[in-house]
Each structure stands twice: as structure tokens, then as C-alpha cells.
N, C-alpha and C. Protein backbone atom coordinates (compact mmCIF):
# COMPACT_ATOMS: atom_id res chain seq x y z
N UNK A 1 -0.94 -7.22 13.55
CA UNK A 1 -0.83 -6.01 12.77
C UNK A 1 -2.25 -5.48 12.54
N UNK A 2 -2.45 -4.16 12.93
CA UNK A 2 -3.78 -3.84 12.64
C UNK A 2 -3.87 -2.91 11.39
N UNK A 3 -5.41 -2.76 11.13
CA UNK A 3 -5.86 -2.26 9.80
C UNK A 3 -6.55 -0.97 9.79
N UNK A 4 -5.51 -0.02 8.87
CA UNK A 4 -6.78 1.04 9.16
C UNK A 4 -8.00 1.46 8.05
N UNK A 5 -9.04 1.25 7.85
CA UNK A 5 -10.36 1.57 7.22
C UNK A 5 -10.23 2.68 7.00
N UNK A 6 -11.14 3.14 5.89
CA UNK A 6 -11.42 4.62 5.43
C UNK A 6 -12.34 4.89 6.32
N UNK A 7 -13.20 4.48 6.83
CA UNK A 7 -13.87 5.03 8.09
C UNK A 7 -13.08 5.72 9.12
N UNK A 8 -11.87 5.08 9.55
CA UNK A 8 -10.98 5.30 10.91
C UNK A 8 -10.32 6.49 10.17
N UNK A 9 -10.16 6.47 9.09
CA UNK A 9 -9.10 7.86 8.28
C UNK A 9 -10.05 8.47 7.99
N UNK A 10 -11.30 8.48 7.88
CA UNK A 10 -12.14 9.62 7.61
C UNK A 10 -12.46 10.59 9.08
N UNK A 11 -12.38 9.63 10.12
CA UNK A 11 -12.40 10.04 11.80
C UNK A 11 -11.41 10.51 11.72
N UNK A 12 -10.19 9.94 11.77
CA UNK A 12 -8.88 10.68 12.22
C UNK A 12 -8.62 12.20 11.72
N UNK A 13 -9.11 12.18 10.13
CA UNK A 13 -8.76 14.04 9.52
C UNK A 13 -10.00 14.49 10.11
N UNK A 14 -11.37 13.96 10.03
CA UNK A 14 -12.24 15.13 10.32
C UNK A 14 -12.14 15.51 11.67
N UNK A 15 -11.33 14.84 13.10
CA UNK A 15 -11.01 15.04 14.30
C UNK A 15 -10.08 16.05 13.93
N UNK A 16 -9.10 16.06 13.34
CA UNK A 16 -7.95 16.93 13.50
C UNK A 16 -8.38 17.83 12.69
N UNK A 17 -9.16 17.98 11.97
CA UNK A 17 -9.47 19.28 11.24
C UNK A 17 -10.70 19.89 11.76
N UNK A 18 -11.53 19.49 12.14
CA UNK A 18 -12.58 19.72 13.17
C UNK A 18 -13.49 20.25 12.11
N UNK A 19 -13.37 19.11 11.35
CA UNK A 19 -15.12 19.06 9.98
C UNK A 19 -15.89 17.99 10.23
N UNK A 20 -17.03 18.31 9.23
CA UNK A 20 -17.77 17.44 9.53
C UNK A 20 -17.72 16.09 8.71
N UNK A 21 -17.56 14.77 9.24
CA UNK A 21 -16.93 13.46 8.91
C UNK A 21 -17.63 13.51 7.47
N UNK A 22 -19.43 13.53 7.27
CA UNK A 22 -19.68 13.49 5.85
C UNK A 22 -18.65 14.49 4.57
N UNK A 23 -18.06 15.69 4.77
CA UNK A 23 -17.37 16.47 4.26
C UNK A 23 -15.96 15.61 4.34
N UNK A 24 -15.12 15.48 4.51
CA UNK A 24 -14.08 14.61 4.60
C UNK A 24 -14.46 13.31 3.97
N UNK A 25 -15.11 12.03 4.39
CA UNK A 25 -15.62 11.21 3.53
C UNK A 25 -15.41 11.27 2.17
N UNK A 26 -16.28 12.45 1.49
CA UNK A 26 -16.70 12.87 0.39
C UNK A 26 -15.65 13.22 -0.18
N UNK A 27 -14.67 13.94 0.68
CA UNK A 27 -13.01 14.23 -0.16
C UNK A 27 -12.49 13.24 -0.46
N UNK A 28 -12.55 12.25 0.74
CA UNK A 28 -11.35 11.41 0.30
C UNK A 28 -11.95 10.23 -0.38
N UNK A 29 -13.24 10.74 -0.87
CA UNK A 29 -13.77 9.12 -1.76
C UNK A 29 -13.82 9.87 -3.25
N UNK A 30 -13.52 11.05 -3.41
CA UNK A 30 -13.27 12.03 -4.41
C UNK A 30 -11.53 11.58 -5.08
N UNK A 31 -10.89 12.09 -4.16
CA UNK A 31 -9.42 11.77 -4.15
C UNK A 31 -9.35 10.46 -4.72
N UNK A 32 -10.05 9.50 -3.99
CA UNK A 32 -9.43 8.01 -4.46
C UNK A 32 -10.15 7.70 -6.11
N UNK A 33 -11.46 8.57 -6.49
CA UNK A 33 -12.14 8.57 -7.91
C UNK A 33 -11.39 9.00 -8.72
N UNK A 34 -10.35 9.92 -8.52
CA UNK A 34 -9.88 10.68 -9.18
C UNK A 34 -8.27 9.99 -9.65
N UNK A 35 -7.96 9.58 -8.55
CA UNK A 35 -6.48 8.46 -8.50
C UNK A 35 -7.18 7.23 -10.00
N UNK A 36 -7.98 6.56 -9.75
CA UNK A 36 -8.74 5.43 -10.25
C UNK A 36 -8.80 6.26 -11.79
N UNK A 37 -9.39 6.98 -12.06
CA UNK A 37 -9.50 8.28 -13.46
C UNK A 37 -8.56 8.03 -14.56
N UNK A 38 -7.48 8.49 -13.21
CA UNK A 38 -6.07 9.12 -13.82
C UNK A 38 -5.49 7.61 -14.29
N UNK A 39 -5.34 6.55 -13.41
CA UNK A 39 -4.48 5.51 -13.86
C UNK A 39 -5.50 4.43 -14.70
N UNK A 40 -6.59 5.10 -14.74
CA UNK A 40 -7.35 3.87 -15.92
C UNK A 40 -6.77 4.70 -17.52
N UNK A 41 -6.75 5.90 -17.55
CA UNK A 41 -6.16 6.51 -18.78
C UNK A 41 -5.01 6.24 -18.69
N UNK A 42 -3.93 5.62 -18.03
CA UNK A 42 -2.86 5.23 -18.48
C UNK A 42 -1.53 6.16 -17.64
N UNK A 43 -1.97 7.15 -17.18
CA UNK A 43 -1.45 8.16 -16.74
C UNK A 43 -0.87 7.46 -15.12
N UNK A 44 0.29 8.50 -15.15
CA UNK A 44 1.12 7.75 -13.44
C UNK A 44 0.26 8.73 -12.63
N UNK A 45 0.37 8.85 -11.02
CA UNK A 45 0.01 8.95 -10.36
C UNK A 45 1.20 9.50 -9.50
N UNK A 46 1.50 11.22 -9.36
CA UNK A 46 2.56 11.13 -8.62
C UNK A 46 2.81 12.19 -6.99
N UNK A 47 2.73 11.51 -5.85
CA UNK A 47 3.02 12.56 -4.99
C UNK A 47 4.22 12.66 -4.30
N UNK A 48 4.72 13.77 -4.56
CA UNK A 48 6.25 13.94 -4.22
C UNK A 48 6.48 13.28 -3.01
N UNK A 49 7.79 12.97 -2.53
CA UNK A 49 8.13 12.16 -1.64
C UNK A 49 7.38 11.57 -0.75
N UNK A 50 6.48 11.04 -1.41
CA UNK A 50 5.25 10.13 -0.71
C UNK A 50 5.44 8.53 -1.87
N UNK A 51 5.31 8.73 -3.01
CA UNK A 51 5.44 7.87 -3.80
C UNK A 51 4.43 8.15 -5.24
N UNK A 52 4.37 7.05 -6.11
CA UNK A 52 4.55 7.29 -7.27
C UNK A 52 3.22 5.54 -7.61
N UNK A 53 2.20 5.87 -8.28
CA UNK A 53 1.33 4.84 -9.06
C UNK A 53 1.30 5.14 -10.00
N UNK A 54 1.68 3.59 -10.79
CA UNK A 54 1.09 3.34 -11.94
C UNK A 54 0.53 1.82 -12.51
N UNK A 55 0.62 1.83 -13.78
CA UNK A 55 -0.11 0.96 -14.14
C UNK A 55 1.18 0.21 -14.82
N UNK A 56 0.69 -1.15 -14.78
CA UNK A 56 2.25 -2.12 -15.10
C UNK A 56 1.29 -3.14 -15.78
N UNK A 57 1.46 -3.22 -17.51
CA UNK A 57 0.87 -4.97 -18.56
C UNK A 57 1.66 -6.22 -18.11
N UNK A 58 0.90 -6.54 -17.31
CA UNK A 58 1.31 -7.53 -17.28
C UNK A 58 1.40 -8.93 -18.46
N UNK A 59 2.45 -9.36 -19.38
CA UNK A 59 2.32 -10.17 -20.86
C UNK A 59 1.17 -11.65 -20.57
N UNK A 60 0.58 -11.92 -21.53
CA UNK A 60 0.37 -12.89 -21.16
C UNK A 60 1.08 -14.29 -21.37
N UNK A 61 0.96 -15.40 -20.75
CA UNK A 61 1.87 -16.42 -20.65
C UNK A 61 1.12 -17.96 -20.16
N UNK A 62 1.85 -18.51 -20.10
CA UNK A 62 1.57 -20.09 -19.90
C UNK A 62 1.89 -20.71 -18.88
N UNK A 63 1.14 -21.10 -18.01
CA UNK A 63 1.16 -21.64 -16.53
C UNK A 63 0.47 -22.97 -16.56
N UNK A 64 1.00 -23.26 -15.32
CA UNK A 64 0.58 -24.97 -14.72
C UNK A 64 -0.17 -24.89 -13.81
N UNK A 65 -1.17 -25.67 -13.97
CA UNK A 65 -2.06 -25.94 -12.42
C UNK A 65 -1.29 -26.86 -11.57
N UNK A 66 -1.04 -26.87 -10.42
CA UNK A 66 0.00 -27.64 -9.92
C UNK A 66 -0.76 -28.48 -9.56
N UNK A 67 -2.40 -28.94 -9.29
CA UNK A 67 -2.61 -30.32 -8.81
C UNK A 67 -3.07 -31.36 -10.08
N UNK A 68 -3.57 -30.45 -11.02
CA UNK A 68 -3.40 -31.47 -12.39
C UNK A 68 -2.41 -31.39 -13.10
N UNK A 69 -1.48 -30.59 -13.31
CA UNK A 69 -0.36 -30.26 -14.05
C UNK A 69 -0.69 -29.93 -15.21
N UNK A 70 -1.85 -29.34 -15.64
CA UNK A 70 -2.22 -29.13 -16.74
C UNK A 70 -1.91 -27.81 -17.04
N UNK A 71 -1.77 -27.59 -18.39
CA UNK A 71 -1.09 -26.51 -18.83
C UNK A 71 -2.17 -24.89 -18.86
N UNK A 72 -1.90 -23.98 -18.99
CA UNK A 72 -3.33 -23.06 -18.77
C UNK A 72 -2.69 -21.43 -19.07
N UNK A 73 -3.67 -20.83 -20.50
CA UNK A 73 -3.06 -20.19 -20.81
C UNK A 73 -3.46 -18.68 -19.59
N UNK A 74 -2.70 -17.57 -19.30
CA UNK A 74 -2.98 -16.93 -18.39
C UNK A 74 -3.18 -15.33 -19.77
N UNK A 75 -4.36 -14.84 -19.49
CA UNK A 75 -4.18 -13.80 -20.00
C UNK A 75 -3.66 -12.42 -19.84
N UNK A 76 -3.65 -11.51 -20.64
CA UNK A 76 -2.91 -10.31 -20.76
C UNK A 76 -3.48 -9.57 -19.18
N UNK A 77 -3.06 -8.66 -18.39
CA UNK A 77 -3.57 -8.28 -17.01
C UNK A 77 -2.88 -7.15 -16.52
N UNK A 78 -3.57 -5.97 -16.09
CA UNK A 78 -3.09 -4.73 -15.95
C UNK A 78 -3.00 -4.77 -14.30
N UNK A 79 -1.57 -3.90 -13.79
CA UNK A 79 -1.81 -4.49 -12.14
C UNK A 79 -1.22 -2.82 -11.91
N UNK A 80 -1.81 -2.26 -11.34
CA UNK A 80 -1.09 -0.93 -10.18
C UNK A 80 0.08 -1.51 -9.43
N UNK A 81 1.08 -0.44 -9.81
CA UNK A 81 2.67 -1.00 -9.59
C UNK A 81 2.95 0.65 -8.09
N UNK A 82 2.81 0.34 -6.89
CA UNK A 82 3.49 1.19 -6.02
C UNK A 82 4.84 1.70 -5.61
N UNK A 83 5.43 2.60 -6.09
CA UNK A 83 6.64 2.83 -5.30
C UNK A 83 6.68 4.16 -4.69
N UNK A 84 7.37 3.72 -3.17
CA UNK A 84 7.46 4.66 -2.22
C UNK A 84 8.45 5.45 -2.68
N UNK A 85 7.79 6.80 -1.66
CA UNK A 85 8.73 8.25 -2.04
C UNK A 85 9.70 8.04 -0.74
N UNK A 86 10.94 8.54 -0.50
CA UNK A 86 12.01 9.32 0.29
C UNK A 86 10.99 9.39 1.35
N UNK A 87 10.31 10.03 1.64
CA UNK A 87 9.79 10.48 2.96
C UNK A 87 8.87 9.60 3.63
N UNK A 88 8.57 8.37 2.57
CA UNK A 88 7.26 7.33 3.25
C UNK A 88 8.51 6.20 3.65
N UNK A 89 9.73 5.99 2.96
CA UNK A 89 10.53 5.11 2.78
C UNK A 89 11.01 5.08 4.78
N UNK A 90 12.09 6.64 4.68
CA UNK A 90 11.77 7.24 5.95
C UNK A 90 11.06 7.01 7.07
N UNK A 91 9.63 7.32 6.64
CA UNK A 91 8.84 7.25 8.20
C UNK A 91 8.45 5.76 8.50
N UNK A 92 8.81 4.75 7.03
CA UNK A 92 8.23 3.42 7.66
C UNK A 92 9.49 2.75 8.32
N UNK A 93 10.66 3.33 7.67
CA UNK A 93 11.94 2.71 8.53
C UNK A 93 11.93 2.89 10.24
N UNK A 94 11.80 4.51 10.40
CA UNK A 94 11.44 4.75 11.11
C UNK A 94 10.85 3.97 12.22
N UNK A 95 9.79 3.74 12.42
CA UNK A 95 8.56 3.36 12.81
C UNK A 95 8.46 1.67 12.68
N UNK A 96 9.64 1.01 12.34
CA UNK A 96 9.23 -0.73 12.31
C UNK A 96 10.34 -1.24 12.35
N UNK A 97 10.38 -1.91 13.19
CA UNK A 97 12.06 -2.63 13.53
C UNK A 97 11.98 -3.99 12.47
N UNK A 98 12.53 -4.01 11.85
CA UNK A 98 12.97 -5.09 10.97
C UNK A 98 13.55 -6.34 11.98
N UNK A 99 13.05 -8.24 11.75
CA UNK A 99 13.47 -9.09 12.37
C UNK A 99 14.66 -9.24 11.69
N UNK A 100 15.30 -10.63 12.52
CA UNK A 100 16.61 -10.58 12.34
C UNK A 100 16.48 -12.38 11.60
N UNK A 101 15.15 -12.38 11.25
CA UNK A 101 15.07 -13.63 10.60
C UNK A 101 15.66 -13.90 9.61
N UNK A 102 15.57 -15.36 9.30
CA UNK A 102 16.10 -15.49 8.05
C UNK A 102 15.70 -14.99 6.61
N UNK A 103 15.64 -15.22 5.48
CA UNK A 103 15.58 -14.77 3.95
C UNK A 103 13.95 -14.98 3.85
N UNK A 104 12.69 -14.19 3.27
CA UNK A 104 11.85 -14.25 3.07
C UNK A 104 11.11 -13.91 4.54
N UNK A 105 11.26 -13.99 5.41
CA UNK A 105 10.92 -13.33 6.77
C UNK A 105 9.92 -11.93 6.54
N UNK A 106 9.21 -11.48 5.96
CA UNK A 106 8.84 -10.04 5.70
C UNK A 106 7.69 -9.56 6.97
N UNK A 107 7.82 -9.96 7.80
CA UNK A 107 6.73 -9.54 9.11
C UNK A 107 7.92 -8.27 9.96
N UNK A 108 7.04 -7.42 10.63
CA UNK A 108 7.46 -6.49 11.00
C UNK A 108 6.44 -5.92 12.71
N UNK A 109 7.42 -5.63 13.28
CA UNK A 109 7.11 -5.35 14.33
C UNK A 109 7.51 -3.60 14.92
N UNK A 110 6.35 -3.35 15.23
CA UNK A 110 6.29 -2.00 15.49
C UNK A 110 7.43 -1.51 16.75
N UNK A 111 8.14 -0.65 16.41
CA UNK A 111 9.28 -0.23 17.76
C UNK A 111 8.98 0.92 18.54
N UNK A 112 8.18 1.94 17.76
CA UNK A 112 7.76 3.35 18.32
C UNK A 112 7.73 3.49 20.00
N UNK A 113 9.05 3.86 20.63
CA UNK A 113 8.32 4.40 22.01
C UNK A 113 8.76 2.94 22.75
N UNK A 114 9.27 1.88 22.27
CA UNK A 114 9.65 0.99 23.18
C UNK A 114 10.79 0.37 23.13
N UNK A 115 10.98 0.09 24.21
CA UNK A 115 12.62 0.11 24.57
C UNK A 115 13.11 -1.64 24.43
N UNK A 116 13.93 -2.09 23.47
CA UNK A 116 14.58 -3.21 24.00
C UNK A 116 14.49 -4.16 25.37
N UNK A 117 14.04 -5.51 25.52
CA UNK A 117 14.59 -5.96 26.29
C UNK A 117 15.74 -6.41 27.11
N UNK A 118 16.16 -6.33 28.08
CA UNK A 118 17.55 -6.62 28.42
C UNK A 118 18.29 -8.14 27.81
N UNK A 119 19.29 -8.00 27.53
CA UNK A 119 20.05 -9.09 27.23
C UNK A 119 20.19 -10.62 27.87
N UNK A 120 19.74 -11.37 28.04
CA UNK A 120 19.79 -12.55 28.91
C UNK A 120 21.21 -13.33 29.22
């Protein structure tokens, strides 16, 4: 599975928009300051059928170290909670053939453009 960098997405729009990569950069390191802004004040994060951030307290609670078994208190912890919109839900169905593995299986393999092997 490969990875795409804000470098490679800063290439990809300033190619298709035909700007200059420092100008793009600068947007989209703007955009992501501004995402970061919004959900440190507490505020959701929402783009229509794309999806929806926010911020989720996590309580604090009491855990085990599993190689000493010692008890260990875990503190209070704020975590960015993602959920996809209709149209990202869509294009990732789309675009990734789900295995036919068993329960917890979550790996995914790209189908775009290729055809099944024949049946043996």
C-alpha cells in the first residue's frame, strides 16, 4: 500500500492547476493551520460529503501493563475522531475490493481497472 506525502499532493494540484508548487504548498499548509485552529477550540470540522472532524475526551481510567501486571493510571486525552462523508464512503468502496478473509482481516487491495482472475 503506498503513501501519499504533502509533497506528492502539493505536485499533484499545482500540476493540475498549473501554479506555482510554493503557492499551493502555502495553501494547503494554511488549510491544515486552520483545520488544527478550529478543532483545538473545540469546534467540529465539517466538509460536506467528504466527512466530518472532531475532537473526542477521551475519560481517564485504569490500565495494566501486561508484562508486569502492574496497575497504571492512564490520563484524561483528547483524540480527533474522523467520519467519512457519502461521497468519500463511495469513492473508497469504489476503488478497493474488500478480502474475503476472515473477522478482523482489514487489508485492502486495490481493484481499479483490473479484471479478476479466471476460476481454477
Amino acid at each position: 500500500m503506498a503513501t501519499m506525502t504533502k509533497r506528492e499532493l502539493t505536485d499533484r494540484i499545482a500540476d493540475a492547476m498549473k501554479q506555482r508548487r510554493v503557492l499551493v504548498r502555502d495553501i494547503i499548509q494554511r488549510f491544515f493551520d486552520e483545520m488544527v485552529a478550529e478543532l483545538a477550540k473545540g469546534n467540529r470540522v465539517e466538509f460536506r460529503d467528504f466527512g466530518v472532524f472532531e475532537i473526542r475526551v477521551r475519560k481517564p481510567r485504569m490500565a495494566q501493563n501486561p508484562r508486569t501486571l502492574e496497575r497504571v493510571a492512564v490520563p484524561v486525552k483528547c483524540a480527533v475522531k474522523f467520519k467519512a462523508g457519502r461521497r468519500m464512503k463511495e469513492g473508497v468502496q469504489k476503488a478497493v475490493t474488500l478480502p474475503r478473509g476472515g473477522k478482523g482481516d482489514r487489508s485492502v487491495s486495490p481493484s481499479a481497472g483490473q479484471a479478476s482472475p479466471p476460476p481454477a
